[in-house]
Protein backbone atom coordinates (compact mmCIF):
# COMPACT_ATOMS: atom_id res chain seq x y z
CA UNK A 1 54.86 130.82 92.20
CA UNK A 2 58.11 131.96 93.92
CA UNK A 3 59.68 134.60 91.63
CA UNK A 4 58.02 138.07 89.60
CA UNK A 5 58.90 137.61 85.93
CA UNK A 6 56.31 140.09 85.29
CA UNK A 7 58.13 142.89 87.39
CA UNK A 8 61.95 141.15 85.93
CA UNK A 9 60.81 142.52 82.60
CA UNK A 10 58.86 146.10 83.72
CA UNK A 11 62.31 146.31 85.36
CA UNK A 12 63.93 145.84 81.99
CA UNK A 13 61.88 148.40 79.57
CA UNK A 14 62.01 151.00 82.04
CA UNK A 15 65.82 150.43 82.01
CA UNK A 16 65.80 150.72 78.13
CA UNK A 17 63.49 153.71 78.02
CA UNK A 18 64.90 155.80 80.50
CA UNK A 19 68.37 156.93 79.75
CA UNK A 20 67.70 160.76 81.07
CA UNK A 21 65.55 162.33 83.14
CA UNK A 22 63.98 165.88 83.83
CA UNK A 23 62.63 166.60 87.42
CA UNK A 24 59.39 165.26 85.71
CA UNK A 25 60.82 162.02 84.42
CA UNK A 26 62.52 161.52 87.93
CA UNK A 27 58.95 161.90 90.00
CA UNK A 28 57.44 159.37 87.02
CA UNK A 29 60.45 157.10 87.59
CA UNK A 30 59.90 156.49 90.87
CA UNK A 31 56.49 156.44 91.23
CA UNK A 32 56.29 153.62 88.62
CA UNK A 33 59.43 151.64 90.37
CA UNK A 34 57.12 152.08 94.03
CA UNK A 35 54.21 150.31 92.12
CA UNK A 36 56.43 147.39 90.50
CA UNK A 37 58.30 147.25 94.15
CA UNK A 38 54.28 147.17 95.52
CA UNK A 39 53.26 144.22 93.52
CA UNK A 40 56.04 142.13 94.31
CA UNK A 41 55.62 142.64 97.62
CA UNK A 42 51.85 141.72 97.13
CA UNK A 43 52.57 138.81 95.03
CA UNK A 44 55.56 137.65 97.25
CA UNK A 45 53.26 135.19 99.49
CA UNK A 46 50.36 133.10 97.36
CA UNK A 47 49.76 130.98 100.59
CA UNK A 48 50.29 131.68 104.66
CA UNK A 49 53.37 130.21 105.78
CA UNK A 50 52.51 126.59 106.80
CA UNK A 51 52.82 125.64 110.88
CA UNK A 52 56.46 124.52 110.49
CA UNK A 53 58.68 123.93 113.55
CA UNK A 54 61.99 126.21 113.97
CA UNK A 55 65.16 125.68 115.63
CA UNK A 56 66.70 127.22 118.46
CA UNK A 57 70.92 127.06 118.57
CA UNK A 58 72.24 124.21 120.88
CA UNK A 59 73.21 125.32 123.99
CA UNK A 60 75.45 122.80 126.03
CA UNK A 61 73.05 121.83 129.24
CA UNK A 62 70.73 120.20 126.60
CA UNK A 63 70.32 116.45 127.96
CA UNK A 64 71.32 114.39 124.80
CA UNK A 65 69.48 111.43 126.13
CA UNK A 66 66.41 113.18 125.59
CA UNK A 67 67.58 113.95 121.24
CA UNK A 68 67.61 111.94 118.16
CA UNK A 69 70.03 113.64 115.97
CA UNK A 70 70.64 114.42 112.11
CA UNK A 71 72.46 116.15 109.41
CA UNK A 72 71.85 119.70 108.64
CA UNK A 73 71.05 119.92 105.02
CA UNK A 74 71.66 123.23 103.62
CA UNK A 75 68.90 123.10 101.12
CA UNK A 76 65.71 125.00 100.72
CA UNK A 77 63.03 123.96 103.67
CA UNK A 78 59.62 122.33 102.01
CA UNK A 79 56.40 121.66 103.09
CA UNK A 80 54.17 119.36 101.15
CA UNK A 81 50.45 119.83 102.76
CA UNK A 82 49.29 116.93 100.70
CA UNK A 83 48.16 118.70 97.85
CA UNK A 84 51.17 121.50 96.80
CA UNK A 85 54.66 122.03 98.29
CA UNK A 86 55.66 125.60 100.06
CA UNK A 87 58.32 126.91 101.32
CA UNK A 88 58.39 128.25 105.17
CA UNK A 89 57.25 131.49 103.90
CA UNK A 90 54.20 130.40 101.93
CA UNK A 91 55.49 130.92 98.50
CA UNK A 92 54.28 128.00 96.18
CA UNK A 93 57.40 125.71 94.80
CA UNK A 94 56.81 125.03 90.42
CA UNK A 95 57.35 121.62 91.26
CA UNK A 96 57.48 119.45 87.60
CA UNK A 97 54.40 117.05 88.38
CA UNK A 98 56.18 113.95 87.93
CA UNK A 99 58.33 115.06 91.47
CA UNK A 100 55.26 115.09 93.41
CA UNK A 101 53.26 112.27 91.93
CA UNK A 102 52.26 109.90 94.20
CA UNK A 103 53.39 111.44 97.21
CA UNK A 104 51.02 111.46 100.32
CA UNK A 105 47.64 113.05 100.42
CA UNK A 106 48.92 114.63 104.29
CA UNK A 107 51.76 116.84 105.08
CA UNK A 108 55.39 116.62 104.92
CA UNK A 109 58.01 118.50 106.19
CA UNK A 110 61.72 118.41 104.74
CA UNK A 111 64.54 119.88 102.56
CA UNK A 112 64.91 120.09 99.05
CA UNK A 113 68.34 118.98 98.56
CA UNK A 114 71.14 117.50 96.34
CA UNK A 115 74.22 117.59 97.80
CA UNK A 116 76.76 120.04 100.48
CA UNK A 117 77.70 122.81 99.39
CA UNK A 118 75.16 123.13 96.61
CA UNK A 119 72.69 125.35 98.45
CA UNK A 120 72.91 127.99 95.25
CA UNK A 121 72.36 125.35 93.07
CA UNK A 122 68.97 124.34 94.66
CA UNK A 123 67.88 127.91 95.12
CA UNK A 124 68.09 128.36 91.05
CA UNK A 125 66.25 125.88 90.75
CA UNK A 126 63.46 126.01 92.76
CA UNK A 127 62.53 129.68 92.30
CA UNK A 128 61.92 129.06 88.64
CA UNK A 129 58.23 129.53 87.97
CA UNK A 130 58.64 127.00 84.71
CA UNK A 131 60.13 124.26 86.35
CA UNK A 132 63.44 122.61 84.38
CA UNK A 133 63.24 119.13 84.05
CA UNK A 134 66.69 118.39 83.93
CA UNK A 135 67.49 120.05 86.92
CA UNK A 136 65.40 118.91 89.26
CA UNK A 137 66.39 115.52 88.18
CA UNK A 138 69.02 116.73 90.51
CA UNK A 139 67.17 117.35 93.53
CA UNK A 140 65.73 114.99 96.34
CA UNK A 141 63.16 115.81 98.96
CA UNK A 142 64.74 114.41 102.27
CA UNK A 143 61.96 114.25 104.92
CA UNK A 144 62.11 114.76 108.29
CA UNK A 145 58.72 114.62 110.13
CA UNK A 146 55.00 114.00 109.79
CA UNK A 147 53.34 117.13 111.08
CA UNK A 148 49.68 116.04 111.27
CA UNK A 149 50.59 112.39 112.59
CA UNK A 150 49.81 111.38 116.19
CA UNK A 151 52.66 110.88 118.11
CA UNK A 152 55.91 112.02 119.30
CA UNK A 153 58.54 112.89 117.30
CA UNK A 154 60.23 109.07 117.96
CA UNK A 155 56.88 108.14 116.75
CA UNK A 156 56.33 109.75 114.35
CA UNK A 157 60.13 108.64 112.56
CA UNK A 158 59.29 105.04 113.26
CA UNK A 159 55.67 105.75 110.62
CA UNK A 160 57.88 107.61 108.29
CA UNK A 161 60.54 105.39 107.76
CA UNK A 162 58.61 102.37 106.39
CA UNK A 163 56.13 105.15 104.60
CA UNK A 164 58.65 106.43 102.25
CA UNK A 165 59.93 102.70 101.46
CA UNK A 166 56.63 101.95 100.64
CA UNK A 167 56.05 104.87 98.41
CA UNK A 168 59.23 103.72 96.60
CA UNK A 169 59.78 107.09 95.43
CA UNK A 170 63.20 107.88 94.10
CA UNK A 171 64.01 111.23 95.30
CA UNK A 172 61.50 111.10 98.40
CA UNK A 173 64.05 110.05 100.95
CA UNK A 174 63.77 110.05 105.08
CA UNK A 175 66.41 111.97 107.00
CA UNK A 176 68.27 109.50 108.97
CA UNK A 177 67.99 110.33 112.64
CA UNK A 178 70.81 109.24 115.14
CA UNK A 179 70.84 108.63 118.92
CA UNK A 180 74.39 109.78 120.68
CA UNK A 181 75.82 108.83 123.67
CA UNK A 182 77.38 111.76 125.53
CA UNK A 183 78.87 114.96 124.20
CA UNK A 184 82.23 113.53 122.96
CA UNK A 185 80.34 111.38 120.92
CA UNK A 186 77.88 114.35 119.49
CA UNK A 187 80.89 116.57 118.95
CA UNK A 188 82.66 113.40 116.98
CA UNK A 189 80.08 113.46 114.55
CA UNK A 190 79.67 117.31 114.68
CA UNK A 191 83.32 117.29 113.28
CA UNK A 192 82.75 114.95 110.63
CA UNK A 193 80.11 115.99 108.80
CA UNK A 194 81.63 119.70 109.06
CA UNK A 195 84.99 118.46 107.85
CA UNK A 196 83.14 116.21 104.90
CA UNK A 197 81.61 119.75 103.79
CA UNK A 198 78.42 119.57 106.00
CA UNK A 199 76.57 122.46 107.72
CA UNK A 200 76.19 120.84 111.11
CA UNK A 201 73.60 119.06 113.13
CA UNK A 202 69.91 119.12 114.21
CA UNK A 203 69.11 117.85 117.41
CA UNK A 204 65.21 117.17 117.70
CA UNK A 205 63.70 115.93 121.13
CA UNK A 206 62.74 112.56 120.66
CA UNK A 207 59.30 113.02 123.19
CA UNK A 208 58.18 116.28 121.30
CA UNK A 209 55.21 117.08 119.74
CA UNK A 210 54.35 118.29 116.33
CA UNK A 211 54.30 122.13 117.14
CA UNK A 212 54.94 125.73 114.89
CA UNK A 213 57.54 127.84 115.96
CA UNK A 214 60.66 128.16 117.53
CA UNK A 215 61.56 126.00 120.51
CA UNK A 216 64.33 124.03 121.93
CA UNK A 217 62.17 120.69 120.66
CA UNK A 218 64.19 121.41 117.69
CA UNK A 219 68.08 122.61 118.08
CA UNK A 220 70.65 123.74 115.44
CA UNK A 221 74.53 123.05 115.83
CA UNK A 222 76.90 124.74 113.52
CA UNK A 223 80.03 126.52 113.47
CA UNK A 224 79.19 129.52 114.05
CA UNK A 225 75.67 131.50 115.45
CA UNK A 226 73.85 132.47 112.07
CA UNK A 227 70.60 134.25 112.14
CA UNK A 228 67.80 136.06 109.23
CA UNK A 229 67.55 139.69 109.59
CA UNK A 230 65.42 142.26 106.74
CA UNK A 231 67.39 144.51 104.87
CA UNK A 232 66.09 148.63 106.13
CA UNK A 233 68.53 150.31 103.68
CA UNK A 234 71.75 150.65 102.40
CA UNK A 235 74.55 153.17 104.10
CA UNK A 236 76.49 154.77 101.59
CA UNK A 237 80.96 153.56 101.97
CA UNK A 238 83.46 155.76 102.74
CA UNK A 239 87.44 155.51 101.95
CA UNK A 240 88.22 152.06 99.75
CA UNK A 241 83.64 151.80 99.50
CA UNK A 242 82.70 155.11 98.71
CA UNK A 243 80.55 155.15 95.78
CA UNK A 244 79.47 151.55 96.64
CA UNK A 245 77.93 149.38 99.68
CA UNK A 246 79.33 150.39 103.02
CA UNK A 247 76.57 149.00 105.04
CA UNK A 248 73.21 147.25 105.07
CA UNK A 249 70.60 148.44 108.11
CA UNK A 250 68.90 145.58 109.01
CA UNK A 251 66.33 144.62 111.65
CA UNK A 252 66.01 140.81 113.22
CA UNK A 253 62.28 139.52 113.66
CA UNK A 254 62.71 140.81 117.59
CA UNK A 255 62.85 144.44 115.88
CA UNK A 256 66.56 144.99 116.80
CA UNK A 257 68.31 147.27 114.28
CA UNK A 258 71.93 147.00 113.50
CA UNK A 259 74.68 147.71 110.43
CA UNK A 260 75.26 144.86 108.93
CA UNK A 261 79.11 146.33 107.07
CA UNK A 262 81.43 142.70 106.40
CA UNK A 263 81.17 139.58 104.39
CA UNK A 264 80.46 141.57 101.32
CA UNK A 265 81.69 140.83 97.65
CA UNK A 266 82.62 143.90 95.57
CA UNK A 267 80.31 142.90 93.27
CA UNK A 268 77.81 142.47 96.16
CA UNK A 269 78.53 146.01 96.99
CA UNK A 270 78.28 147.53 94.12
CA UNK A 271 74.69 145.45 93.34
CA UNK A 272 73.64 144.90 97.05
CA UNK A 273 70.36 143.15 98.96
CA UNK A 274 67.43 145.10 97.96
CA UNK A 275 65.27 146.53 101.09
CA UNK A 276 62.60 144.15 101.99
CA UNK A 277 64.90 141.25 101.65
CA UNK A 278 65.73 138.97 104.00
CA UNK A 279 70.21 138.09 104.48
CA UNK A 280 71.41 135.56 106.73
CA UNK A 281 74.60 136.75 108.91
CA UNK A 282 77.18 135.00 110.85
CA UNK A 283 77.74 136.53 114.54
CA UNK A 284 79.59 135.19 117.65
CA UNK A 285 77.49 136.56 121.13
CA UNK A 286 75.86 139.52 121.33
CA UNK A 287 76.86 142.53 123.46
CA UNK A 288 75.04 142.60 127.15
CA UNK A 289 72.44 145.38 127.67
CA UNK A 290 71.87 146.14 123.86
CA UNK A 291 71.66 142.62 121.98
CA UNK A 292 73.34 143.89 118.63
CA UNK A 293 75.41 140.75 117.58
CA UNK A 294 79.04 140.75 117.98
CA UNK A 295 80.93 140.69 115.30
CA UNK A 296 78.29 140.28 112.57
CA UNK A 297 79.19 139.34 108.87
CA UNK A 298 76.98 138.67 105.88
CA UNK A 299 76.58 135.34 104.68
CA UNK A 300 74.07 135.41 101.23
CA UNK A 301 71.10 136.40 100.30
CA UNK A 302 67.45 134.10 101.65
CA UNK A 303 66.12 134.32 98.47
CA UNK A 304 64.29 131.13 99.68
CA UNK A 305 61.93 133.91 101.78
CA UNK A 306 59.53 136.56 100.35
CA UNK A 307 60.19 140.02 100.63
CA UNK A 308 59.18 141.49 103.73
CA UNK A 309 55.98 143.49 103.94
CA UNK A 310 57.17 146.75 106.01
């Protein structure tokens, strides 16, 4: 289940019991934080990440005839494989039983979600290995494809639309998908939903196929460029930081390396991303020849991914 309780409370008798340390107690220290730091890495993944499609960012020669287009919910991304729900890294979701009772005996991909600007909220909840009632009252699973049916994607919405009515589930809801115009039109909704609180939009090719990875069968329009990146180390501050968080070396997926130094709390600074986890970051262009983002700020923690294995 998503979470290490077991390491949460090594973590906090090792914090109790060591108050001063000899060269001795030092080597033991760390030797016994490696192992905890080893089985949550171990632990982090129960399941491989299910084939889930990614999104590319929208780029403006994209022929918006060929798109059906949606909200972005900034929730936590879900895949049900007909029998337990995951998120995009593989992690199993405690899902209370009642949430998933009666759903479909084939996949489902969509966002847990409850409202904008509640992404925190759904993150707490979620990674909870004993699942709160009460809370995920809150929460609603808003679908947006059918991975294993046949079809394209236009296809496949007009199944899952009359699916999920029939199911009559509650908080099993279809994303509603849109068809726009021209590019006025797009960027008239774009500014809505942004100015109502929203992330932005998803733009998903209406002839596509069900395929994993990242293509631009499924675009991303927001704000801003955002990207993942895993956290190397910390850099110590200097002048108003030192003694806390200056920077965070981080490395995308692609295996670029870059500091990572804005967008940071003081208390994030003082208590900052552990290495091995994964930060989202806010950028505008990268620079030619090298491919380090321009202008790169932190943006929160993913604690909806596992820890990265490196």
């Amino acid at each position: 289940m998503i979470g290490n309780s077991l390491c949460e409370k090594m973590c906090v008798i090792f914090r109790a019991r060591n108050t001063e340390f000899d060269k001795s107690g030092w080597a033991l220290s760390l030797l016994f934080l490696a192992l905890i730091f080893h089985a949550s890495l171990a632990s982090a993944a129960e399941f491989p990440p299910p084939p889930a499609m990614l999104a590319n960012v929208y780029h403006s020669n994209v022929p918006l005839a060929d798109y059906l287009v949606s909200e972005k919910l900034d929730g936590v991304r879900g895949y049900w494989d007909g029998k337990k729900l995951l998120t995009r890294g593989g992690e199993q979701i405690a899902a209370p039983g009642w949430f998933t009772a009666g759903w479909p005996d084939f996949p489902l991909d969509g966002e847990l979600w409850i409202a904008r600007g509640q992404f925190s909220s759904i993150v707490s909840i979620v990674r909870k290995n004993t699942p709160d009632d009460d809370a995920w009252r809150a929460l609603r699973f808003m679908v947006f494809d059918l991975p294993a049916q046949a079809g394209d994607f236009a296809e496949r919405n007009k199944v899952l639309q009359p699916l999920l009515s029939g199911l009559a589930i509650p908080w099993l809801l279809p994303v509603e998908q849109l068809k726009v115009a021209n590019r006025a039109e797009l960027r008239e909704l774009f500014e809505r939903v942004i100015s109502h609180g929203g992330e932005g939009l998803m733009l998903h090719r209406a002839a596509s196929l069900y395929q994993a990875g990242r293509s631009d069968d499924l675009l991303k329009l927001k704000p801003y460029q955002d990207a993942d990146a895993i956290v190397i180390s910390h850099l110590p501050g200097k002048g108003k930081h030192r003694g806390v968080l200056g920077a965070l070396l981080v490395e995308t997926p692609e295996g670029l390396r870059f500091r990572l130094g804005t967008g940071f709390s003081a208390a994030q600074r003082r208590n900052p991303p552990a290495p091995g986890s994964w930060v989202s970051y806010r950028y505008t262009g990268v620079h030619e020849g090298s491919g380090i983002p321009r202008f790169a700020s932190f943006i929160r923690v993913r604690e909806d991914l596992p820890p990265a294995q490196k």
